[in-house]
C-alpha atoms as a PDB file:
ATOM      1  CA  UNK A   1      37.801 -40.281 -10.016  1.00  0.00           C
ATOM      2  CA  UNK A   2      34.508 -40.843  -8.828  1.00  0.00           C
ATOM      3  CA  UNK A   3      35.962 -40.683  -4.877  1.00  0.00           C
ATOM      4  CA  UNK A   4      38.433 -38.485  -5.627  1.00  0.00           C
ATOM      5  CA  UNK A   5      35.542 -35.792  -6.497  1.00  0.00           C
ATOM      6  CA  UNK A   6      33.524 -37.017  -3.224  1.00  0.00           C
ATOM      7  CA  UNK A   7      36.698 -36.179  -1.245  1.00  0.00           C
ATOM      8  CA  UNK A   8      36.993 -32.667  -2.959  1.00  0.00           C
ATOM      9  CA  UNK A   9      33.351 -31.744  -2.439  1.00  0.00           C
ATOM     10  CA  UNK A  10      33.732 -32.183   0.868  1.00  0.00           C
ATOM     11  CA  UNK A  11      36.958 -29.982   1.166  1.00  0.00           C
ATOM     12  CA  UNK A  12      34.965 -27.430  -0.489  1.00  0.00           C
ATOM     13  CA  UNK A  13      32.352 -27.708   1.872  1.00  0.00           C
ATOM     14  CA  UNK A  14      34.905 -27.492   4.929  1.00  0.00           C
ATOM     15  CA  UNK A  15      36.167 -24.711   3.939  1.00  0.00           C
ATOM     16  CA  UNK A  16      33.080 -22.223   3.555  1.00  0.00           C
ATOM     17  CA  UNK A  17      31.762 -23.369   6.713  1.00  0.00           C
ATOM     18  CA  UNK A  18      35.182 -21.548   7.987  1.00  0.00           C
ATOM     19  CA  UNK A  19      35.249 -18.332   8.475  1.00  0.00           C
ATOM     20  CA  UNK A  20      38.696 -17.714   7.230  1.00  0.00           C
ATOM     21  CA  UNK A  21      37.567 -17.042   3.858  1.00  0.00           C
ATOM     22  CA  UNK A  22      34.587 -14.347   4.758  1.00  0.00           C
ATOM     23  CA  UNK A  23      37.240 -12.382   6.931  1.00  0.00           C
ATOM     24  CA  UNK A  24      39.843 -12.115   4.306  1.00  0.00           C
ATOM     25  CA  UNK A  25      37.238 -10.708   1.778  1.00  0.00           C
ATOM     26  CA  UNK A  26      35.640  -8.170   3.975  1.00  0.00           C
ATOM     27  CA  UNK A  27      38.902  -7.139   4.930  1.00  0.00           C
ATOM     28  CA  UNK A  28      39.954  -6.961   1.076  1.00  0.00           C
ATOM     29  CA  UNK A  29      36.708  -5.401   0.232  1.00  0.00           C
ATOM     30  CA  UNK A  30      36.705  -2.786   2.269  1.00  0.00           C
ATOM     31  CA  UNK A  31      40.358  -1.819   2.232  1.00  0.00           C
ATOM     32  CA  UNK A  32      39.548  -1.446  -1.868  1.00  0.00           C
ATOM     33  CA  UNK A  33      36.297   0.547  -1.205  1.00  0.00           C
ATOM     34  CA  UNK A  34      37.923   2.845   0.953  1.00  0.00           C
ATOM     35  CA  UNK A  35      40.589   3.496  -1.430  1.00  0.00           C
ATOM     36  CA  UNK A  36      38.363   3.266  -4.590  1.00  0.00           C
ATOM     37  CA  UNK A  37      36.591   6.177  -3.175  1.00  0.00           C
ATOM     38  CA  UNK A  38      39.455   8.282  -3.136  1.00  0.00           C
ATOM     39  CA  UNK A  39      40.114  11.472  -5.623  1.00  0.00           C
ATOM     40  CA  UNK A  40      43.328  12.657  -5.686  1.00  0.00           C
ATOM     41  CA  UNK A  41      43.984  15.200  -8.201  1.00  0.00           C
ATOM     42  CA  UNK A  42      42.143  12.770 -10.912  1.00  0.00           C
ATOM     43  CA  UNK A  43      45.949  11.523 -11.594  1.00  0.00           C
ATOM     44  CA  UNK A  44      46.394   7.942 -13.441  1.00  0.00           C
ATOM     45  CA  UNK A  45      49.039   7.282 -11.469  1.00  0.00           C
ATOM     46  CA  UNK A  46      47.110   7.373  -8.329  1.00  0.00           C
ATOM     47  CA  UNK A  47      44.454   5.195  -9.904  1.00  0.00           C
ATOM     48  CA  UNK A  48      47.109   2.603 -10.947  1.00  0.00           C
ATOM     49  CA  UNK A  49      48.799   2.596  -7.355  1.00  0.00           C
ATOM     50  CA  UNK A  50      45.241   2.038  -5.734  1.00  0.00           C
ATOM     51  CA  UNK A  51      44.838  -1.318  -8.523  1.00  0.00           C
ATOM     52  CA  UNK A  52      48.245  -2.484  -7.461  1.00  0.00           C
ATOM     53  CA  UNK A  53      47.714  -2.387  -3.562  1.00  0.00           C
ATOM     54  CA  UNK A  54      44.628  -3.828  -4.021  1.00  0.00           C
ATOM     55  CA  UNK A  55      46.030  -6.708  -6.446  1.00  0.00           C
ATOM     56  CA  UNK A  56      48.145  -7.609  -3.916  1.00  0.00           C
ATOM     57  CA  UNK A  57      45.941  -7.368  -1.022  1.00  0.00           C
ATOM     58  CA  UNK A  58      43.900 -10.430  -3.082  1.00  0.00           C
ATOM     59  CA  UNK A  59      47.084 -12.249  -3.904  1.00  0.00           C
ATOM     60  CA  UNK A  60      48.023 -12.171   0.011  1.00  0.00           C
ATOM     61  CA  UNK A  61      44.632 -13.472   1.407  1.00  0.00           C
ATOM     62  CA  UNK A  62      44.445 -16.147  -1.985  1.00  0.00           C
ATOM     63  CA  UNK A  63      47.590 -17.895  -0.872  1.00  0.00           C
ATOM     64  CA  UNK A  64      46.489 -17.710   2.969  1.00  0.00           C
ATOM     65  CA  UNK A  65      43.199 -19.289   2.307  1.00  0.00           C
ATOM     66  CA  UNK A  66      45.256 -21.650  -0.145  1.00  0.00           C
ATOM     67  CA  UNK A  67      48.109 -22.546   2.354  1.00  0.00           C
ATOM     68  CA  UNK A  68      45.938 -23.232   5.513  1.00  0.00           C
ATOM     69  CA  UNK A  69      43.228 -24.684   3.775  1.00  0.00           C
ATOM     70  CA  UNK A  70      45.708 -27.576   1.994  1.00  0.00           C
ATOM     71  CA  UNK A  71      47.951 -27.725   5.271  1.00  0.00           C
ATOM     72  CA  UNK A  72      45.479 -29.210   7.724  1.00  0.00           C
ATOM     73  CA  UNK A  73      43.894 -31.355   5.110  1.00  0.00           C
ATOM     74  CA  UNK A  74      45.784 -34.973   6.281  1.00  0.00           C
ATOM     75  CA  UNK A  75      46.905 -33.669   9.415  1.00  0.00           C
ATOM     76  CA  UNK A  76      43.336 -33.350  10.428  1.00  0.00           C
ATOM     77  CA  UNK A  77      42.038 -36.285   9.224  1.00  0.00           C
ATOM     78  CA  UNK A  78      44.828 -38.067  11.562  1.00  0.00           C
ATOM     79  CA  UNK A  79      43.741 -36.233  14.475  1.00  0.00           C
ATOM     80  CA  UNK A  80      40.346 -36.552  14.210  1.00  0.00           C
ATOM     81  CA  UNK A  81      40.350 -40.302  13.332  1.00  0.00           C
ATOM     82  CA  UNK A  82      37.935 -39.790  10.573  1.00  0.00           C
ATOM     83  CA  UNK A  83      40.684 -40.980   7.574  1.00  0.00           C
ATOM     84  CA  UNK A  84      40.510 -44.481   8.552  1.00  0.00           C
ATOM     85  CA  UNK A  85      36.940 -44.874   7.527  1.00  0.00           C
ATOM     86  CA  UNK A  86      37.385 -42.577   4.542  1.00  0.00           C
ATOM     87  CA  UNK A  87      40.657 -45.477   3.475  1.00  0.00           C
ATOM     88  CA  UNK A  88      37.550 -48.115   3.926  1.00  0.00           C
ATOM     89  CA  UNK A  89      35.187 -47.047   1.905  1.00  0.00           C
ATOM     90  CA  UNK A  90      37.544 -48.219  -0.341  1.00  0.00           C
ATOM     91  CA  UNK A  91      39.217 -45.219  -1.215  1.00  0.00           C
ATOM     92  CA  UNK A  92      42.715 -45.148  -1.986  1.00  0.00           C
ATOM     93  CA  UNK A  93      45.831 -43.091  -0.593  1.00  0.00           C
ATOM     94  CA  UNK A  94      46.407 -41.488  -4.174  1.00  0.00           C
ATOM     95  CA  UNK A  95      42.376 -41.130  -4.926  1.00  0.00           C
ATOM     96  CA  UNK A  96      42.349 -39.234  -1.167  1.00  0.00           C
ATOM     97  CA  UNK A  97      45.387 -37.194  -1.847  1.00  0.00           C
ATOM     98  CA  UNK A  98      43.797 -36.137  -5.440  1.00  0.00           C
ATOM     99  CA  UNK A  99      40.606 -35.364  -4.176  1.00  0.00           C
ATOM    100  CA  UNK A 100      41.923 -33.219  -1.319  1.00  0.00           C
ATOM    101  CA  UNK A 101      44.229 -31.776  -4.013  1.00  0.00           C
ATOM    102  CA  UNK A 102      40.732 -30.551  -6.230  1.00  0.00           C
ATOM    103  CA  UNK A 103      38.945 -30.021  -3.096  1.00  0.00           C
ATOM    104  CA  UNK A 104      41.704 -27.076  -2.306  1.00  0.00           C
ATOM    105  CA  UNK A 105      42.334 -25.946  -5.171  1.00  0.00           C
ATOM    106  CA  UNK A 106      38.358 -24.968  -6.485  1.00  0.00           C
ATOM    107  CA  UNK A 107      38.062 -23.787  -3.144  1.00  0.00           C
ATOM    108  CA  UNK A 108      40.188 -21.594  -3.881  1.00  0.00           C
ATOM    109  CA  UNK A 109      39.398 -20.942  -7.747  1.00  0.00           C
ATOM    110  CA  UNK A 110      35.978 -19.924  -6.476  1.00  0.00           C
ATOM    111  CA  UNK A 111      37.599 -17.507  -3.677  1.00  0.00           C
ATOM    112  CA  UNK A 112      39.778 -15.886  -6.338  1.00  0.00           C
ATOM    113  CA  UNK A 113      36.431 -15.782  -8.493  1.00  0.00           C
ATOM    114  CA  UNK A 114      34.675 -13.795  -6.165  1.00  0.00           C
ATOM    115  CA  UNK A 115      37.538 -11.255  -5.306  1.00  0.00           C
ATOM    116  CA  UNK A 116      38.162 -10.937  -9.025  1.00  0.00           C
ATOM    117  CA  UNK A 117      34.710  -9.893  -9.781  1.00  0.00           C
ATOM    118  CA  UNK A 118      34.503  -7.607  -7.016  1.00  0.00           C
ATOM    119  CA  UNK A 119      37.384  -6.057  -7.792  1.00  0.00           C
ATOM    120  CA  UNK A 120      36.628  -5.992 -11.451  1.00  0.00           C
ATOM    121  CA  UNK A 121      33.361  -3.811 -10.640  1.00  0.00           C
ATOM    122  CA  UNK A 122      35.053  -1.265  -8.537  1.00  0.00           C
ATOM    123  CA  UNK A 123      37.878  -1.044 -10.955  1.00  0.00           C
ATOM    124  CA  UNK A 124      35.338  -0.678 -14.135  1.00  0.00           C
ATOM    125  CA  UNK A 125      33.025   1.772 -12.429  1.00  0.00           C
ATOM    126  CA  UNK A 126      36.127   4.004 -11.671  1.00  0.00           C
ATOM    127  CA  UNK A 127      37.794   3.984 -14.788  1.00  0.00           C
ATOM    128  CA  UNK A 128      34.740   2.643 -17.158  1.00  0.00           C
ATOM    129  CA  UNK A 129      36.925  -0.080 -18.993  1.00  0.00           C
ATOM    130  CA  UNK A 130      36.571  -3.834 -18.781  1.00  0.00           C
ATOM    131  CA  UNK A 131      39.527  -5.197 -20.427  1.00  0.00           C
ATOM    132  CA  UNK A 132      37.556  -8.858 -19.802  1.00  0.00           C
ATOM    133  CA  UNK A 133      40.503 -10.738 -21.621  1.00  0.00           C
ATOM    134  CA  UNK A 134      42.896  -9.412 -19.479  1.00  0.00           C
ATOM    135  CA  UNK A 135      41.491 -10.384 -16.374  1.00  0.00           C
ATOM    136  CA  UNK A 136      41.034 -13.778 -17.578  1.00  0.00           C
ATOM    137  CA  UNK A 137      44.609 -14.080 -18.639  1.00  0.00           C
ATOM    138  CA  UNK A 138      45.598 -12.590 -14.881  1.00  0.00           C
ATOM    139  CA  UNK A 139      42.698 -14.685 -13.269  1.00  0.00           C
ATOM    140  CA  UNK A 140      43.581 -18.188 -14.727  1.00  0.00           C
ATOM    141  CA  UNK A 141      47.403 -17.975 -14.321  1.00  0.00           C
ATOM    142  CA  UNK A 142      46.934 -16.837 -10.693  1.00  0.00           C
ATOM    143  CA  UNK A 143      45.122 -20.406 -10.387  1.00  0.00           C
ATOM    144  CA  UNK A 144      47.703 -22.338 -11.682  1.00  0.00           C
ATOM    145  CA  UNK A 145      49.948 -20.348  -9.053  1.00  0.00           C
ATOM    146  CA  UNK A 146      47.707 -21.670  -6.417  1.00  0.00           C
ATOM    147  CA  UNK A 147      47.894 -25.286  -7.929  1.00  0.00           C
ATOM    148  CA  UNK A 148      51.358 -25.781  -7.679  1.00  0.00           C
ATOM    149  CA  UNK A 149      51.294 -24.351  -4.175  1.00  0.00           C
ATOM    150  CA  UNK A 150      48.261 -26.354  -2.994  1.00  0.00           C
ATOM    151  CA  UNK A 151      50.644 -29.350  -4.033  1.00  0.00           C
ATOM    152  CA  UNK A 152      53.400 -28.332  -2.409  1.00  0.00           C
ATOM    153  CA  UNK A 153      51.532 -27.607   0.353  1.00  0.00           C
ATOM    154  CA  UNK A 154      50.200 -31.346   0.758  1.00  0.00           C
ATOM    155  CA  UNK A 155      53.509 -32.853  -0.146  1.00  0.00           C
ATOM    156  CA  UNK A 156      54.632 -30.536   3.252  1.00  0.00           C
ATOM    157  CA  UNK A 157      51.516 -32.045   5.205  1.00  0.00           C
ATOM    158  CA  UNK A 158      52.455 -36.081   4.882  1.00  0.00           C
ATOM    159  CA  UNK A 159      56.432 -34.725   5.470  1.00  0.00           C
ATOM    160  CA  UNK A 160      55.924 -32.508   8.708  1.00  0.00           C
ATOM    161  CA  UNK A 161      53.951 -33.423  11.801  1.00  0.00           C
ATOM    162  CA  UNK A 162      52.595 -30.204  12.747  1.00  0.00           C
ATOM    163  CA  UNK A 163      50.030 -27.952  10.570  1.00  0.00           C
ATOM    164  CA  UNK A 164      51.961 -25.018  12.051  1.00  0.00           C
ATOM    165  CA  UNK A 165      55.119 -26.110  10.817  1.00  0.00           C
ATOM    166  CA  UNK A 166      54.052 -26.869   7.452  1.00  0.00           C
ATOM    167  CA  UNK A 167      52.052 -23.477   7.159  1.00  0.00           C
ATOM    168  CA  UNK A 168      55.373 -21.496   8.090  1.00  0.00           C
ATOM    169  CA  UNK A 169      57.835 -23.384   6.150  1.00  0.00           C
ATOM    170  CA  UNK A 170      54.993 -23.110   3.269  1.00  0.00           C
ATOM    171  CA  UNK A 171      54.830 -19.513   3.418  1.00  0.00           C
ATOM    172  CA  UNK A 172      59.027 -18.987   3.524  1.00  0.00           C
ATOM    173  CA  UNK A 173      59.088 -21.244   0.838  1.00  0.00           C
ATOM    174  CA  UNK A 174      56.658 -19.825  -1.427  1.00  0.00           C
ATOM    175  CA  UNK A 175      57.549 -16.259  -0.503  1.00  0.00           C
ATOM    176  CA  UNK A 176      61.490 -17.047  -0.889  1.00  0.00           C
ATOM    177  CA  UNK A 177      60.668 -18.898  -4.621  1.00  0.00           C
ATOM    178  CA  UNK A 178      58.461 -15.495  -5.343  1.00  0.00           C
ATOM    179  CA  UNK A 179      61.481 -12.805  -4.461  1.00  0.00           C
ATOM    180  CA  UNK A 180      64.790 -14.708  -3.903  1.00  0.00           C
ATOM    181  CA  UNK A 181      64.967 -17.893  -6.950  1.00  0.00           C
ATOM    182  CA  UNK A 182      64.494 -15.527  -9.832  1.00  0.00           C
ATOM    183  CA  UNK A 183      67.908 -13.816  -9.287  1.00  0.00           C
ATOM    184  CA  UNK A 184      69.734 -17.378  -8.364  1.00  0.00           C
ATOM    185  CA  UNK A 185      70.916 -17.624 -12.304  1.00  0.00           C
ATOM    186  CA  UNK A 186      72.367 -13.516 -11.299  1.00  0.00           C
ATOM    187  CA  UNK A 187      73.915 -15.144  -8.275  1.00  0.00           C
ATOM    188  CA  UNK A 188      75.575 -18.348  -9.659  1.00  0.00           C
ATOM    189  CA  UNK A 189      77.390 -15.969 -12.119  1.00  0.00           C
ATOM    190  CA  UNK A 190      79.655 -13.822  -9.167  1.00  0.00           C
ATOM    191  CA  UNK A 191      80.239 -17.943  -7.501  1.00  0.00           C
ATOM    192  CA  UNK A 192      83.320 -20.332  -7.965  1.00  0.00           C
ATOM    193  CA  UNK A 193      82.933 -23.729  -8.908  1.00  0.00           C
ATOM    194  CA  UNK A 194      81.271 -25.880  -7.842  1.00  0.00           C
ATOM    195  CA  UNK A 195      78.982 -23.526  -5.822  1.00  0.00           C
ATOM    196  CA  UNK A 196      78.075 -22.026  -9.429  1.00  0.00           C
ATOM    197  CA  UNK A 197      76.597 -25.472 -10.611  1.00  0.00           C
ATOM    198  CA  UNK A 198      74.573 -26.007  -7.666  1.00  0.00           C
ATOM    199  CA  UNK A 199      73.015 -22.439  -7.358  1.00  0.00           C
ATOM    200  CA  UNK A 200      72.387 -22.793 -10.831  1.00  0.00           C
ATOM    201  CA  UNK A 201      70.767 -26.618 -10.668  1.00  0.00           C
ATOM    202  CA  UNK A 202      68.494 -24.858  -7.920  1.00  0.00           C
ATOM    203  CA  UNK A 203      67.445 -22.132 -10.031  1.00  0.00           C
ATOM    204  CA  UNK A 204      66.497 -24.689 -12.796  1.00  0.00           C
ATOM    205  CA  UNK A 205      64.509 -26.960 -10.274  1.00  0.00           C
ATOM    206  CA  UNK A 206      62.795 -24.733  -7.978  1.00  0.00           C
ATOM    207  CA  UNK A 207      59.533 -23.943  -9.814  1.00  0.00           C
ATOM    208  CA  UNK A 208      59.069 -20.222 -11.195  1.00  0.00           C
ATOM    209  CA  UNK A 209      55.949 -18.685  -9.152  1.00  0.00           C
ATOM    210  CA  UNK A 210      56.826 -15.474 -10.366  1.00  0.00           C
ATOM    211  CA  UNK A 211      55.874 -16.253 -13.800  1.00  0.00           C
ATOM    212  CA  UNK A 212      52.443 -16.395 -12.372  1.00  0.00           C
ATOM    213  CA  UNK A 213      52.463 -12.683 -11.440  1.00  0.00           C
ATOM    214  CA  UNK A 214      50.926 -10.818 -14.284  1.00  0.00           C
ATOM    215  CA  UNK A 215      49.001  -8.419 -12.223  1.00  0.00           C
ATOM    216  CA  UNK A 216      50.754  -5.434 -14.484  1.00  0.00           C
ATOM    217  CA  UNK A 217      48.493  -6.961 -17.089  1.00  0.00           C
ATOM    218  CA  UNK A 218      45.596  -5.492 -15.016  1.00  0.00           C
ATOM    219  CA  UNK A 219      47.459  -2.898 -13.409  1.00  0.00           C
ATOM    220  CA  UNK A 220      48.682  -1.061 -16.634  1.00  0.00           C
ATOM    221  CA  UNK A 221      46.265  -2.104 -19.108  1.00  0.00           C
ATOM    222  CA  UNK A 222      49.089  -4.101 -20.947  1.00  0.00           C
ATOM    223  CA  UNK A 223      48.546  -5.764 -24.245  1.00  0.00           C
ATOM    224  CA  UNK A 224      47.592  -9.163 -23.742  1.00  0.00           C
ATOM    225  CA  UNK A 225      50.115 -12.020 -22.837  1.00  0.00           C
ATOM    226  CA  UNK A 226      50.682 -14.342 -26.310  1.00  0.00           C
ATOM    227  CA  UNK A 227      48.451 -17.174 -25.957  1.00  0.00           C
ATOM    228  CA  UNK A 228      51.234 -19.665 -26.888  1.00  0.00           C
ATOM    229  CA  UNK A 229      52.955 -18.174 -23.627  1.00  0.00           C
ATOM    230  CA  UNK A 230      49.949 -18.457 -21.537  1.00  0.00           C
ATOM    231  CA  UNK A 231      49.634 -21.906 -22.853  1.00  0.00           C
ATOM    232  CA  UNK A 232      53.127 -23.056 -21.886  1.00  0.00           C
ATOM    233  CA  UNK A 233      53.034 -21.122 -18.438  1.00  0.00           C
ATOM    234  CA  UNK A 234      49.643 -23.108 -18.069  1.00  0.00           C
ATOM    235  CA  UNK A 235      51.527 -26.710 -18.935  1.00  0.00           C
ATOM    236  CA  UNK A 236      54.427 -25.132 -16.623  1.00  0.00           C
ATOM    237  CA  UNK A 237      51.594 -25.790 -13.504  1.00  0.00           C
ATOM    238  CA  UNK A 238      50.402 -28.399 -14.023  1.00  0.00           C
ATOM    239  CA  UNK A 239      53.768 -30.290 -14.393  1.00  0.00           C
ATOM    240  CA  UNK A 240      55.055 -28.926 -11.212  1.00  0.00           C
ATOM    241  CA  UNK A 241      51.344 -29.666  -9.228  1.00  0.00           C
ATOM    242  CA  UNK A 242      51.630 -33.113 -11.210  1.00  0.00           C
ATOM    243  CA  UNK A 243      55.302 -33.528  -9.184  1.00  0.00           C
ATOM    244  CA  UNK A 244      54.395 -32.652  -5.921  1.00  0.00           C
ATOM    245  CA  UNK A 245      51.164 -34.815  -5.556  1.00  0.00           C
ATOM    246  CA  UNK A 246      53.515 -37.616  -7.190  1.00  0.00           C
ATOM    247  CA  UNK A 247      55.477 -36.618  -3.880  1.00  0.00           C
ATOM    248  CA  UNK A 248      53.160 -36.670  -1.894  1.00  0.00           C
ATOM    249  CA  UNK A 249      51.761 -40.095  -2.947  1.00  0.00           C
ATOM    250  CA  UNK A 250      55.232 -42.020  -2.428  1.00  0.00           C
ATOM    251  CA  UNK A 251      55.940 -40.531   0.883  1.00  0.00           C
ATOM    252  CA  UNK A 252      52.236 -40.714   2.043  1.00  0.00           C
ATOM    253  CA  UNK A 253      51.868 -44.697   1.331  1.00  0.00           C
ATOM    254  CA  UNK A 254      54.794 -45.865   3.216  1.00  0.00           C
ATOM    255  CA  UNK A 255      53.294 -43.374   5.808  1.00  0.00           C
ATOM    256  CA  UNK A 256      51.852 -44.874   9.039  1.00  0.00           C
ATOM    257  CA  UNK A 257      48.459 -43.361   9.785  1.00  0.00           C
ATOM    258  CA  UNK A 258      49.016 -44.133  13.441  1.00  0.00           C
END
């Protein structure tokens, strides 16, 4: 694990050398400072619709900075030469495919850090409660979101040979499993045979992203999500991420690096 951790601390370095990061949370900060400052009639409702745009404005820029970051991992190793002496080091496919896997994904935990805390401040100062435990709850499964899409990310990476291709299809995919595969099990029921079986083996196989969406938690100052659940949904991730770097591994060692 020893390389795969040099590989990762170098993805992490990569990526705040970028500026792709620092524009998504200026643009997130201010958009929730602007908004935070508003007073409209002191109504809770207007408080909770300012949380929820703002939610979403950080789960937007996370899975940018999580889908471009993982997509050009391989591809630009291959164009820039530089994964041939990373193989000779020795370093193996599977320890560079792990470490690039860690390397994007606590980039990204410490991105989702940072807008979490931010947002946490303006959120406490306005309504002077820090439900800590829920943000945790919120915070960590919105991690193991981004691990199973950093993984399906790379698996897209040693599969297409463009980083734009991969990005796009990444994003329709994710944003398809998100809105679209939690109503397939609604859809399969109005379908005749044997269109019912498949539409309901794709709703069983696809993973669930939306289970990862508990920004009502934060939103609504819910009661907190049973640990067992967040437990399972945390197991759920890491099975899925688990899968696709498998993938990844089998396709990427048959994989000419020329």
């Amino acid at each position: 694990m020893n390389n795969a951790f040099a590989v990762a601390g170098i993805v992490i370095k990569e990526l705040y050398r970028r500026k792709d990061f620092y524009v998504l949370f200026i643009l997130t900060a201010l958009i929730t400072l602007v908004m935070g400052s508003f007073k409209l009639f002191n109504d809770e409702k207007i408080v909770r619709y300012i949380k929820e745009i703002c939610l979403l404005l950080i789960w937007v820029s996370s899975l940018v900075v999580a889908i471009t970051t993982a997509a050009r991992q391989i591809p630009a190793e291959r164009e820039q030469r530089t994964i041939f002496p990373l193989l000779a080091k020795p370093i193996t496919r599977g320890q560079l495919i792990v470490g690039k896997f860690f390397g994007c994904w606590l980039a990204c935990g410490l991105a989702l850090l940072v807008f979490y805390l931010f947002f946490g401040l303006i959120s406490g100062a306005r309504e002077h409660h820090w439900p800590l435990l829920n943000y945790f709850q919120a915070l960590w499964l919105h991690w193991m979101f981004l691990a199973v899409v950093v993984a399906l990310v790379l698996l897209g990476s040693v599969v297409f040979t463009a980083v734009s291709s991969n990005t796009t299809i990444s994003f329709i995919m994710v944003a398809g499993i998100l809105f679209v595969a939690r109503h397939l099990n609604k859809v399969a029921l109005q379908m005749p045979e044997p269109g019912r079986s498949i539409v309901y083996g794709i709703y069983f196989v696809v993973p669930h992203l939306e289970f990862y969406d508990v920004r009502d938690l934060i939103i609504h100052n819910l009661p907190l999500i049973p640990w067992a659940m967040w437990g399972l949904a945390t197991l759920y991730g890491i099975a899925y991420s688990v899968l696709f770097l498998l993938a990844t591994w089998l396709v990427f060692r048959r994989k000419s690096l020329n």
